[in-house]
C-alpha atoms as a PDB file:
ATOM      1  CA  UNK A   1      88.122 136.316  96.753  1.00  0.00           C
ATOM      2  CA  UNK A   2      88.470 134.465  93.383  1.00  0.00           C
ATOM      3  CA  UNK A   3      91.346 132.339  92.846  1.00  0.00           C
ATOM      4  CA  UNK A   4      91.652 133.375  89.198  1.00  0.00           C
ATOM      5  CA  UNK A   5      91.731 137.035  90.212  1.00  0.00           C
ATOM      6  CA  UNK A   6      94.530 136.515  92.951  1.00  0.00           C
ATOM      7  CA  UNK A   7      96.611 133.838  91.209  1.00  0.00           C
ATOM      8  CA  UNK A   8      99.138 132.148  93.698  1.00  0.00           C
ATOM      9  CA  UNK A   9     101.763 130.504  92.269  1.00  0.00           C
ATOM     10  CA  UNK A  10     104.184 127.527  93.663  1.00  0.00           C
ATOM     11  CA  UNK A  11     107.862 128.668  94.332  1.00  0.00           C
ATOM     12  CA  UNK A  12     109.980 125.309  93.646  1.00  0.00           C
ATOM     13  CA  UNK A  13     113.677 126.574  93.529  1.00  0.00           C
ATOM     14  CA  UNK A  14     115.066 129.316  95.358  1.00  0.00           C
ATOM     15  CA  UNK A  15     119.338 129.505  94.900  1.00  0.00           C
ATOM     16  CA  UNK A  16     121.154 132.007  97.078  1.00  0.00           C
ATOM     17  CA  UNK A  17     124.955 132.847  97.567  1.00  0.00           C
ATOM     18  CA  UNK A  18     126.808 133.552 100.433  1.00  0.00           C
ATOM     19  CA  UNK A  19     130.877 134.131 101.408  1.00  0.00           C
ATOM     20  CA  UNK A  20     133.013 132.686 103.796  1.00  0.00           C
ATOM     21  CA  UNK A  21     135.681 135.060 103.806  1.00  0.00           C
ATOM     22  CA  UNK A  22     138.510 132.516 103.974  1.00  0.00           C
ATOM     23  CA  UNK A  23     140.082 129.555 101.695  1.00  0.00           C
ATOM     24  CA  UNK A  24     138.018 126.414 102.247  1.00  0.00           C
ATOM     25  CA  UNK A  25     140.695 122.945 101.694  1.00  0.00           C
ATOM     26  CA  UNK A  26     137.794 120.419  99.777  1.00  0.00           C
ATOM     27  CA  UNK A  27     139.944 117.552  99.932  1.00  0.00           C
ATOM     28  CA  UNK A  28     139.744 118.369 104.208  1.00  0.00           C
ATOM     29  CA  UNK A  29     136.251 118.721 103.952  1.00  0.00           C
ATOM     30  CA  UNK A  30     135.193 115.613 101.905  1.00  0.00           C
ATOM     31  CA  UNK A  31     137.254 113.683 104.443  1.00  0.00           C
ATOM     32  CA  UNK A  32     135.664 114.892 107.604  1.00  0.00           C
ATOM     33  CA  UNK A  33     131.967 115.927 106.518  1.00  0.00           C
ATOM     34  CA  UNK A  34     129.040 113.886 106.465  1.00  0.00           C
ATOM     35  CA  UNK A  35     126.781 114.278 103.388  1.00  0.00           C
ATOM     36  CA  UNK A  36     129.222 115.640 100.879  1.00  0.00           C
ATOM     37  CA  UNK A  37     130.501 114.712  97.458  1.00  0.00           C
ATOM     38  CA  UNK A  38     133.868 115.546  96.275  1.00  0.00           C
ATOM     39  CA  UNK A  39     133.872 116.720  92.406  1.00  0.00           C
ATOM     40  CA  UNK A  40     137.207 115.745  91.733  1.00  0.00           C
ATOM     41  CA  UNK A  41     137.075 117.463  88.240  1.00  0.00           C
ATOM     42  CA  UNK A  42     135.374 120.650  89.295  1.00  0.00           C
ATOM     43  CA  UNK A  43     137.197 120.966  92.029  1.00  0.00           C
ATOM     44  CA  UNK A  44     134.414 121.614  94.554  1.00  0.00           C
ATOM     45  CA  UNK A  45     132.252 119.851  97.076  1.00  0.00           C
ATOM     46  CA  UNK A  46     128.555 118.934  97.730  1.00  0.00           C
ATOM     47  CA  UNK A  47     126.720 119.109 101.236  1.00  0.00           C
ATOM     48  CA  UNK A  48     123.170 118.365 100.996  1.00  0.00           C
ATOM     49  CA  UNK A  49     120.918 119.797 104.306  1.00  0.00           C
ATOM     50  CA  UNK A  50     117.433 117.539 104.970  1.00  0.00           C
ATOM     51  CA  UNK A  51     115.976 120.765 106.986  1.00  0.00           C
ATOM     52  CA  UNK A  52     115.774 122.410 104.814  1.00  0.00           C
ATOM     53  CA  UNK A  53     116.289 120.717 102.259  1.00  0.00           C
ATOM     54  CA  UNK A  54     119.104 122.162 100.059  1.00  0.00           C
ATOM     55  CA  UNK A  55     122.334 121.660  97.739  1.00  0.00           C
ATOM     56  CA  UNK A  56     125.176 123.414  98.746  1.00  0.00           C
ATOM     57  CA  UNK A  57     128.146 123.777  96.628  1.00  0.00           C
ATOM     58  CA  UNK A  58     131.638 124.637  98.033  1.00  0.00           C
ATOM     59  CA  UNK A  59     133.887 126.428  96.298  1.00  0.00           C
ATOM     60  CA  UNK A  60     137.908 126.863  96.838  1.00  0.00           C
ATOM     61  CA  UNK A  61     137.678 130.276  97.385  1.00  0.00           C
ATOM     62  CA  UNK A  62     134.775 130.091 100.134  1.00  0.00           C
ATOM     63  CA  UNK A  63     132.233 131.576  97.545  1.00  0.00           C
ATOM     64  CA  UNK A  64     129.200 128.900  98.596  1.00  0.00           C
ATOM     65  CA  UNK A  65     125.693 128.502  95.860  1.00  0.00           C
ATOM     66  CA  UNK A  66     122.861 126.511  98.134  1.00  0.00           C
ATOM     67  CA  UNK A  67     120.024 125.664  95.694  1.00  0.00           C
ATOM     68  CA  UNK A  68     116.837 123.427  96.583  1.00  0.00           C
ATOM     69  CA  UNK A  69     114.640 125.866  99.085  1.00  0.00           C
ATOM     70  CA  UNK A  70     111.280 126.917  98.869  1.00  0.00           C
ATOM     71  CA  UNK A  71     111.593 130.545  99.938  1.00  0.00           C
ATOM     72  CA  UNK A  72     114.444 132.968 100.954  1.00  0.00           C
ATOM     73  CA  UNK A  73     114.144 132.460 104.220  1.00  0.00           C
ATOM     74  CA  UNK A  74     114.431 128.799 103.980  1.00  0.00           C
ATOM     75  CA  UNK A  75     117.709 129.553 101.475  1.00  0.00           C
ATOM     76  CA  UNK A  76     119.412 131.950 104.252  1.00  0.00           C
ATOM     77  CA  UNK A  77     118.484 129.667 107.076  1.00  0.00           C
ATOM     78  CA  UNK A  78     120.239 126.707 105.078  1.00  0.00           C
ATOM     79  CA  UNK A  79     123.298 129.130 104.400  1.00  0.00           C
ATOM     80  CA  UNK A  80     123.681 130.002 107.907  1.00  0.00           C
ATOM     81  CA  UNK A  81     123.510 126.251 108.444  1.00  0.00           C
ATOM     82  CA  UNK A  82     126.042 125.587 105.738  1.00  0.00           C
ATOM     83  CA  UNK A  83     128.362 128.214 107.527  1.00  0.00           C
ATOM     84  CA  UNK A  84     127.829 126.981 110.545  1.00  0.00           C
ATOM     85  CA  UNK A  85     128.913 123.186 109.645  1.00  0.00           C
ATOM     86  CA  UNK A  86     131.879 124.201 108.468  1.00  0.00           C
ATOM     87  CA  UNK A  87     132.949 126.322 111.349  1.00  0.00           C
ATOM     88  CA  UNK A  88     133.072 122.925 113.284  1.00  0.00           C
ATOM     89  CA  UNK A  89     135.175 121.610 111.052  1.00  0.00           C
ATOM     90  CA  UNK A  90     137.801 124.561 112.297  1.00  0.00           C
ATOM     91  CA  UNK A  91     137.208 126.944 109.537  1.00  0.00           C
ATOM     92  CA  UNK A  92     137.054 130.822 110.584  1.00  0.00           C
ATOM     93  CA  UNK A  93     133.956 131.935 108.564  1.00  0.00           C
ATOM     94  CA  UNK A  94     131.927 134.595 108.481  1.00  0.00           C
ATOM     95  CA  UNK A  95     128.668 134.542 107.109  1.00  0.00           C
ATOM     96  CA  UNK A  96     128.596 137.610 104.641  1.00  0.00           C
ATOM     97  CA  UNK A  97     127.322 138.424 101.529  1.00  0.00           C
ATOM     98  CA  UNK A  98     124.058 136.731 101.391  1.00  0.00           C
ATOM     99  CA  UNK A  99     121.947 137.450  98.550  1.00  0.00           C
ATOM    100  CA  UNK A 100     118.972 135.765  96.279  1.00  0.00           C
ATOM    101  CA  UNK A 101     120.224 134.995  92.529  1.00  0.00           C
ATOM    102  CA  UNK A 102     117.469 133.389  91.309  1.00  0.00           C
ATOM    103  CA  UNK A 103     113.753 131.958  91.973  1.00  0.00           C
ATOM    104  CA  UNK A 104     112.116 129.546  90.052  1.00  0.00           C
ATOM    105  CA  UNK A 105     107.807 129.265  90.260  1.00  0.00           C
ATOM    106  CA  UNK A 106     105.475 127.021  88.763  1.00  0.00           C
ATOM    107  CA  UNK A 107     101.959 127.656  87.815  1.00  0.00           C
ATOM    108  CA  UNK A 108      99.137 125.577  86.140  1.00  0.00           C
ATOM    109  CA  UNK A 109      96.090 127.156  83.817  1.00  0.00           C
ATOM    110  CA  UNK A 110      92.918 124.551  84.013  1.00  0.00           C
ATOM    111  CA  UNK A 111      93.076 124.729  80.028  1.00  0.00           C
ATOM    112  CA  UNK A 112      95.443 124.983  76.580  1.00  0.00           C
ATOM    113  CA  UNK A 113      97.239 128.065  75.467  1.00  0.00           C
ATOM    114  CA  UNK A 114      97.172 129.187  71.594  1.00  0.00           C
ATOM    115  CA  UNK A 115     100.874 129.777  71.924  1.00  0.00           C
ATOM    116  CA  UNK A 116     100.245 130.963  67.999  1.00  0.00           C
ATOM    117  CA  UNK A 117      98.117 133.981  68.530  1.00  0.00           C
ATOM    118  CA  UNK A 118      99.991 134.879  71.605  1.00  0.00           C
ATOM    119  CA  UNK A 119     103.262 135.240  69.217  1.00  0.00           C
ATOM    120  CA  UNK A 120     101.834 137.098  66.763  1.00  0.00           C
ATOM    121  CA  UNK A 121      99.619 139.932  68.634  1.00  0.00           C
ATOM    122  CA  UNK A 122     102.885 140.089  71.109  1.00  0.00           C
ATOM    123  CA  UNK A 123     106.082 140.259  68.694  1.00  0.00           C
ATOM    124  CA  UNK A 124     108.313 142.363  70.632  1.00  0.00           C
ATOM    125  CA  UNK A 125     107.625 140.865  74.310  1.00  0.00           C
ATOM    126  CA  UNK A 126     106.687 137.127  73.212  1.00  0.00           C
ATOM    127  CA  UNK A 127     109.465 135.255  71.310  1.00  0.00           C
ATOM    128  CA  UNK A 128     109.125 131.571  69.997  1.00  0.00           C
ATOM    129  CA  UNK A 129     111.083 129.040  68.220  1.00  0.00           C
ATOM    130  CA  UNK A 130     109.023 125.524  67.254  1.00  0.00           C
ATOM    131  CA  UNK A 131     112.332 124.635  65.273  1.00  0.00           C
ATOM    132  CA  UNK A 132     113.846 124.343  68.683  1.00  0.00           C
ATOM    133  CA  UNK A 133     111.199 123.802  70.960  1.00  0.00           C
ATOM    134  CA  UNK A 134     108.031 124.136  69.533  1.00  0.00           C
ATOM    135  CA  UNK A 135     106.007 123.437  73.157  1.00  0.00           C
ATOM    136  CA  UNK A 136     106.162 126.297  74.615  1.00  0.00           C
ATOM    137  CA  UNK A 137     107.166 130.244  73.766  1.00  0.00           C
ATOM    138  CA  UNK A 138     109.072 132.609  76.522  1.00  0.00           C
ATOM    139  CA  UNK A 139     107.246 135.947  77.227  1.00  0.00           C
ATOM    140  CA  UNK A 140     109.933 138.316  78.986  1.00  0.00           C
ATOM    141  CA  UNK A 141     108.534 141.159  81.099  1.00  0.00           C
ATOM    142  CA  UNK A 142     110.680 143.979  81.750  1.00  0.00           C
ATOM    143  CA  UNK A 143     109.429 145.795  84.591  1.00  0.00           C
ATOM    144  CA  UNK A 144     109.747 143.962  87.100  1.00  0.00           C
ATOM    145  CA  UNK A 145     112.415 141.448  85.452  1.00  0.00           C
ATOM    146  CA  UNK A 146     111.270 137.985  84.959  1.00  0.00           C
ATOM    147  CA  UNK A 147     110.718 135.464  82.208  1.00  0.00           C
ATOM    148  CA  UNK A 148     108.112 133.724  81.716  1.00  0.00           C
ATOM    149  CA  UNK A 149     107.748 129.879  79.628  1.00  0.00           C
ATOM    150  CA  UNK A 150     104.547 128.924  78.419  1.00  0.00           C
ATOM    151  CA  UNK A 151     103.761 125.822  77.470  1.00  0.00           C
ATOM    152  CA  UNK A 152     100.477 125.096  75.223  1.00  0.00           C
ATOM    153  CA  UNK A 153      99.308 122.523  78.334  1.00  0.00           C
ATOM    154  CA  UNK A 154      99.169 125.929  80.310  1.00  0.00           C
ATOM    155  CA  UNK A 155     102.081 125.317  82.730  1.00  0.00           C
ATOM    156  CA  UNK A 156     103.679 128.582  83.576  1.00  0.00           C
ATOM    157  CA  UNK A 157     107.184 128.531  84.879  1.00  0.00           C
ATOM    158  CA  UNK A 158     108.292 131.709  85.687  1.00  0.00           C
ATOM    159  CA  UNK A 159     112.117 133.039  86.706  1.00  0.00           C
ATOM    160  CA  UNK A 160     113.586 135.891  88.123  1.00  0.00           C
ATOM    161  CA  UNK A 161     116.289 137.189  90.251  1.00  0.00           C
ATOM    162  CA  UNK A 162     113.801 137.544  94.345  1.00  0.00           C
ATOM    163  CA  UNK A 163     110.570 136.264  94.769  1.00  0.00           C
ATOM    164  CA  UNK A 164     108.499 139.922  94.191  1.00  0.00           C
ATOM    165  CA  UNK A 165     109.757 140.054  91.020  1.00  0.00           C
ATOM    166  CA  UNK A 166     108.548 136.870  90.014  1.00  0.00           C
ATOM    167  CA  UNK A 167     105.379 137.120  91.578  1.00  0.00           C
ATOM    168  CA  UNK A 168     104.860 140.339  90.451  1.00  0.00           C
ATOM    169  CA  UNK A 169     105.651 139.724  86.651  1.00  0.00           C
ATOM    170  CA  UNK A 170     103.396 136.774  87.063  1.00  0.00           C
ATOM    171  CA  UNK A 171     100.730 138.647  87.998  1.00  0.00           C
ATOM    172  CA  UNK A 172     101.478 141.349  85.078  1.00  0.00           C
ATOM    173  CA  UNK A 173     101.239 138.474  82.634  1.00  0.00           C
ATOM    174  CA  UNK A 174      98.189 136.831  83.657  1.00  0.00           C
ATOM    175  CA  UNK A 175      95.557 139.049  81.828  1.00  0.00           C
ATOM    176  CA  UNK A 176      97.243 138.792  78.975  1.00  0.00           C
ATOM    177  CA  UNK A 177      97.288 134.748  78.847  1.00  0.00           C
ATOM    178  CA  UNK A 178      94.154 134.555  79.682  1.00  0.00           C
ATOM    179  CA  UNK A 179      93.313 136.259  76.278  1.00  0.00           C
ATOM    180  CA  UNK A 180      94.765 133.115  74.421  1.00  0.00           C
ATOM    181  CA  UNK A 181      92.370 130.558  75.756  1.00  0.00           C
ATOM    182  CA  UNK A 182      91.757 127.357  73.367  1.00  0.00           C
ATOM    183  CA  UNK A 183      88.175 126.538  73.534  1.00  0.00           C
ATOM    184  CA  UNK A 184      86.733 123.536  73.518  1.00  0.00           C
ATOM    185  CA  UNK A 185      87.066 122.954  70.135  1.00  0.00           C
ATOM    186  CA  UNK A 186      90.725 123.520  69.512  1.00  0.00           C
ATOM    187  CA  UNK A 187      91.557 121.254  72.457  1.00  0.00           C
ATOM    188  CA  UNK A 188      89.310 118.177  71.231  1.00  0.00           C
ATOM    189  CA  UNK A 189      91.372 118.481  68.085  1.00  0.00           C
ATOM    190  CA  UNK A 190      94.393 118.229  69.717  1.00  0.00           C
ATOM    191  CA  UNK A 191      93.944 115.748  72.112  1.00  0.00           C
ATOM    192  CA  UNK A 192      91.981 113.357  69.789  1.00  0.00           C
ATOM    193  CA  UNK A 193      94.703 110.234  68.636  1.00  0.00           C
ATOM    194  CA  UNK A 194      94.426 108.778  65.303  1.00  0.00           C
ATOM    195  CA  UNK A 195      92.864 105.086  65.268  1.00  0.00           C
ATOM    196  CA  UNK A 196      96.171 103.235  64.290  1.00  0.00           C
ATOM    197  CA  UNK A 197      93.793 100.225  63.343  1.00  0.00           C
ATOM    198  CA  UNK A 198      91.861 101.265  60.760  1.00  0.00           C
ATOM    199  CA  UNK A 199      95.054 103.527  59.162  1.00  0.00           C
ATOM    200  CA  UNK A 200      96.485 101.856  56.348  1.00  0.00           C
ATOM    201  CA  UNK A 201     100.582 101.181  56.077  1.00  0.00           C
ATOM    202  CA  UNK A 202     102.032 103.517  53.567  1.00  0.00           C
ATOM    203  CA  UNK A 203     105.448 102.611  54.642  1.00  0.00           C
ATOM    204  CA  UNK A 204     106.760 100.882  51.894  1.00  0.00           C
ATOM    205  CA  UNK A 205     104.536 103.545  49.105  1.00  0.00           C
ATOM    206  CA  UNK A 206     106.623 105.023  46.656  1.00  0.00           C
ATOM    207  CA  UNK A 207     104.861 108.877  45.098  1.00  0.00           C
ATOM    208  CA  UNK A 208     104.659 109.007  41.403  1.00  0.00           C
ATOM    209  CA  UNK A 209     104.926 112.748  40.451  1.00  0.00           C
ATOM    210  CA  UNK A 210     102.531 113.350  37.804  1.00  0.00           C
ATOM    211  CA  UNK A 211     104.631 114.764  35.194  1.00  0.00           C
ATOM    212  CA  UNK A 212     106.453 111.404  35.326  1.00  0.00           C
ATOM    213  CA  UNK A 213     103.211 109.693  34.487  1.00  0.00           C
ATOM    214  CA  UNK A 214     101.736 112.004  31.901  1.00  0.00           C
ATOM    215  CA  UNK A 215     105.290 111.892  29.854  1.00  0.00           C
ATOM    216  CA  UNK A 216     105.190 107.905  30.229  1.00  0.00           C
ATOM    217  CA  UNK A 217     102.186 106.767  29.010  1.00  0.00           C
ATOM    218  CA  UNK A 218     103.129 103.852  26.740  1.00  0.00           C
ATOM    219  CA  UNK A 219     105.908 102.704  28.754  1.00  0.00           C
ATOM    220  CA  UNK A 220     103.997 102.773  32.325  1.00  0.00           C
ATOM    221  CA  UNK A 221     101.243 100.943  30.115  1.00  0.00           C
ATOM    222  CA  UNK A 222     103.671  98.108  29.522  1.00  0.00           C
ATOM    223  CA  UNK A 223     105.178  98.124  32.687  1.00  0.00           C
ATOM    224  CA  UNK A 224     101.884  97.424  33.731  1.00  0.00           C
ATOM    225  CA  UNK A 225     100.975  94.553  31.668  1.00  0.00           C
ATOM    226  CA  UNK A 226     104.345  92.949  32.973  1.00  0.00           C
ATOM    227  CA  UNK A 227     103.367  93.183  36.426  1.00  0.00           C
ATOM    228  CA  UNK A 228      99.998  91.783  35.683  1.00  0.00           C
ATOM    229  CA  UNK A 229     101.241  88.884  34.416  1.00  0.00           C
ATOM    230  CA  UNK A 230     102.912  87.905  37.210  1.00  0.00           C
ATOM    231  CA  UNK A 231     107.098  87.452  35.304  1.00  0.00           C
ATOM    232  CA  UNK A 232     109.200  89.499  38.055  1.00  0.00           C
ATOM    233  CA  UNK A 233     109.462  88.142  41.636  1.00  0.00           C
ATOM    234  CA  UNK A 234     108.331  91.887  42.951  1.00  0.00           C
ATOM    235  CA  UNK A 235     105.389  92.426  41.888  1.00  0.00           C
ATOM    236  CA  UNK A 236     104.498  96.599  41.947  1.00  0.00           C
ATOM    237  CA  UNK A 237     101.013  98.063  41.042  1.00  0.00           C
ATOM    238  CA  UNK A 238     100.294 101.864  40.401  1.00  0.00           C
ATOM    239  CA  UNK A 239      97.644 102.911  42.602  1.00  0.00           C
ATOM    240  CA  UNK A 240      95.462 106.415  42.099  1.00  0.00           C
ATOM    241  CA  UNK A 241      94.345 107.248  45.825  1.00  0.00           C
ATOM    242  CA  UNK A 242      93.323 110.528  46.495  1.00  0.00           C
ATOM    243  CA  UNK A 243      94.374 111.907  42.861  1.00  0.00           C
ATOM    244  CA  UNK A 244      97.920 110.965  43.277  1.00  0.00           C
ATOM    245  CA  UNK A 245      99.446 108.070  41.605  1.00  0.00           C
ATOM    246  CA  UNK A 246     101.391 105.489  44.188  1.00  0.00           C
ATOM    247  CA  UNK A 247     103.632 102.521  43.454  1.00  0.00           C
ATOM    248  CA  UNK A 248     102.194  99.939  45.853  1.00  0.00           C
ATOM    249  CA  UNK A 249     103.703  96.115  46.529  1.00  0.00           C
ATOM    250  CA  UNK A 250     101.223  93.481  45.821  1.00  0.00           C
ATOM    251  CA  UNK A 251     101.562  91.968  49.556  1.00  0.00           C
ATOM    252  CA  UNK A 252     100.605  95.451  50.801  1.00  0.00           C
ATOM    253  CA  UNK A 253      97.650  95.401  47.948  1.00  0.00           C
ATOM    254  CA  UNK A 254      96.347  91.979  49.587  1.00  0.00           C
ATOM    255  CA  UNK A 255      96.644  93.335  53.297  1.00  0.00           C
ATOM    256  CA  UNK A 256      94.083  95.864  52.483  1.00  0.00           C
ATOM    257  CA  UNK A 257      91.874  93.316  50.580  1.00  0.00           C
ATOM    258  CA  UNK A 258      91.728  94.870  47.666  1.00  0.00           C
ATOM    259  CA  UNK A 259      91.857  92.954  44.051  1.00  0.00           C
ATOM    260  CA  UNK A 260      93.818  92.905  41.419  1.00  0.00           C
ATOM    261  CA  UNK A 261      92.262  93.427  38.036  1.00  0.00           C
ATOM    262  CA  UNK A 262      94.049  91.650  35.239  1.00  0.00           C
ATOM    263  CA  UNK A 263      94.123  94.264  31.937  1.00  0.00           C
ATOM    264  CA  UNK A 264      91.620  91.867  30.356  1.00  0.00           C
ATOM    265  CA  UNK A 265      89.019  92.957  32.156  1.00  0.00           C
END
């Protein structure tokens, strides 16, 4: 079968939640654990599991978050572990209340995304803000729930509260992005850089409106002749480029190698 007709996507983060059913002392258990950091300010403690490979965090109350797995099962097997642990430290728990809060997958289109025309032919479903974050636009589907951030790169990262949901949304939202291919074109565009040598230094340019100009005549006229002949220490030369009128240093004038023409001639 076609990979682009059965997308599979890469589950990165799956955090889960679990109970203890009785008080938890963290000051006890960043003294006798191994692995743990005591947050002193939050008032909670750290384990970290190598197999698998999770973050637990231990709360007061015995409400435990583990966060790092790669599927449920690896999340409730690292719970259980968790709970485990700790009743070998002398704690009475009891594993209870297990449940997936949210799952985080990544997936990667082999080309751009015109986040532009996805906005606009999607206004209620596809919301983006390139004030705020103008690289990618969130497309929320509602049935099952899960969000989905697209980035103009293609990356997909897609959330939602169990793995079906998030592979299922994914797979509700993949016709549709495929609609909003860049071709070949579009991405050249993008990805071409401009040649920094050959672009000349506008830094120190100062704009001339043209209204300015037009009602100075006589006096820009003079101020010309005294920069021509050299009186002031900065010397300044109006400059027509492109039909607007710049104020342009002399130093910047003889980087580009062009000439100054004295009135006379």
């Amino acid at each position: 079968m076609d990979s682009s007709c059965n997308p599979k996507i890469l589950i990165t983060n799956v955090v889960a939640t679990f109970k203890t059913k009785c008080p938890l002392n963290m000051h006890f258990i960043a003294s006798k654990g191994h692995n743990v950091i005591f947050q002193q300010q939050r008032g909670k403690v750290m384990m970290k599991l190598r197999k698998p490979m999770i973050t637990a965090t231990i709360s007061p109350s015995g409400g435990i978050a583990c966060a790092g797995a790669k599927s449920e099962a690896g999340a409730k097997m690292g719970a259980r572990r968790i709970a485990r642990y700790l009743q070998k430290l002398g704690y009475k728990v009891k594993f209870s209340h297990f449940r997936v809060v949210n799952v985080l997958a990544v997936y990667s289109f082999p080309f751009h995304i015109c986040l532009k025309r996805l906005v606009t032919e999607n206004k209620l479903s596809v919301t983006y803000e390139p004030e705020l974050f103008p690289a990618a636009a969130t497309y929320r589907v509602t049935n099952p729930k899960a969000t989905l951030q697209v980035y103009f790169t293609g990356k997909i990262i897609v959330a939602g509260p169990n793995v079906r949901d998030v592979t299922t949304g994914f797979k509700q939202g993949y016709p549709l992005l495929l609609k909003y291919k860049k071709n070949s074109v579009e991405q050249k565009k993008m990805m071409t850089k401009p040649d920094t040598k050959t672009r000349k230094r506008t830094d120190d340019i100062h704009t001339v409106s043209d209204t300015e100009i037009q009602g100075e005549q006589a006096e820009k006229r003079r101020w010309l002749l005294m920069q021509y002949n050299g009186n002031q220490p900065g010397q300044h030369f109006l400059v027509r480029i492109g039909g607007k009128i710049f104020s342009v240093p002399r130093w910047l004038l003889d980087r580009w190698g062009w000439r100054v023409m004295q009135p006379n001639e």
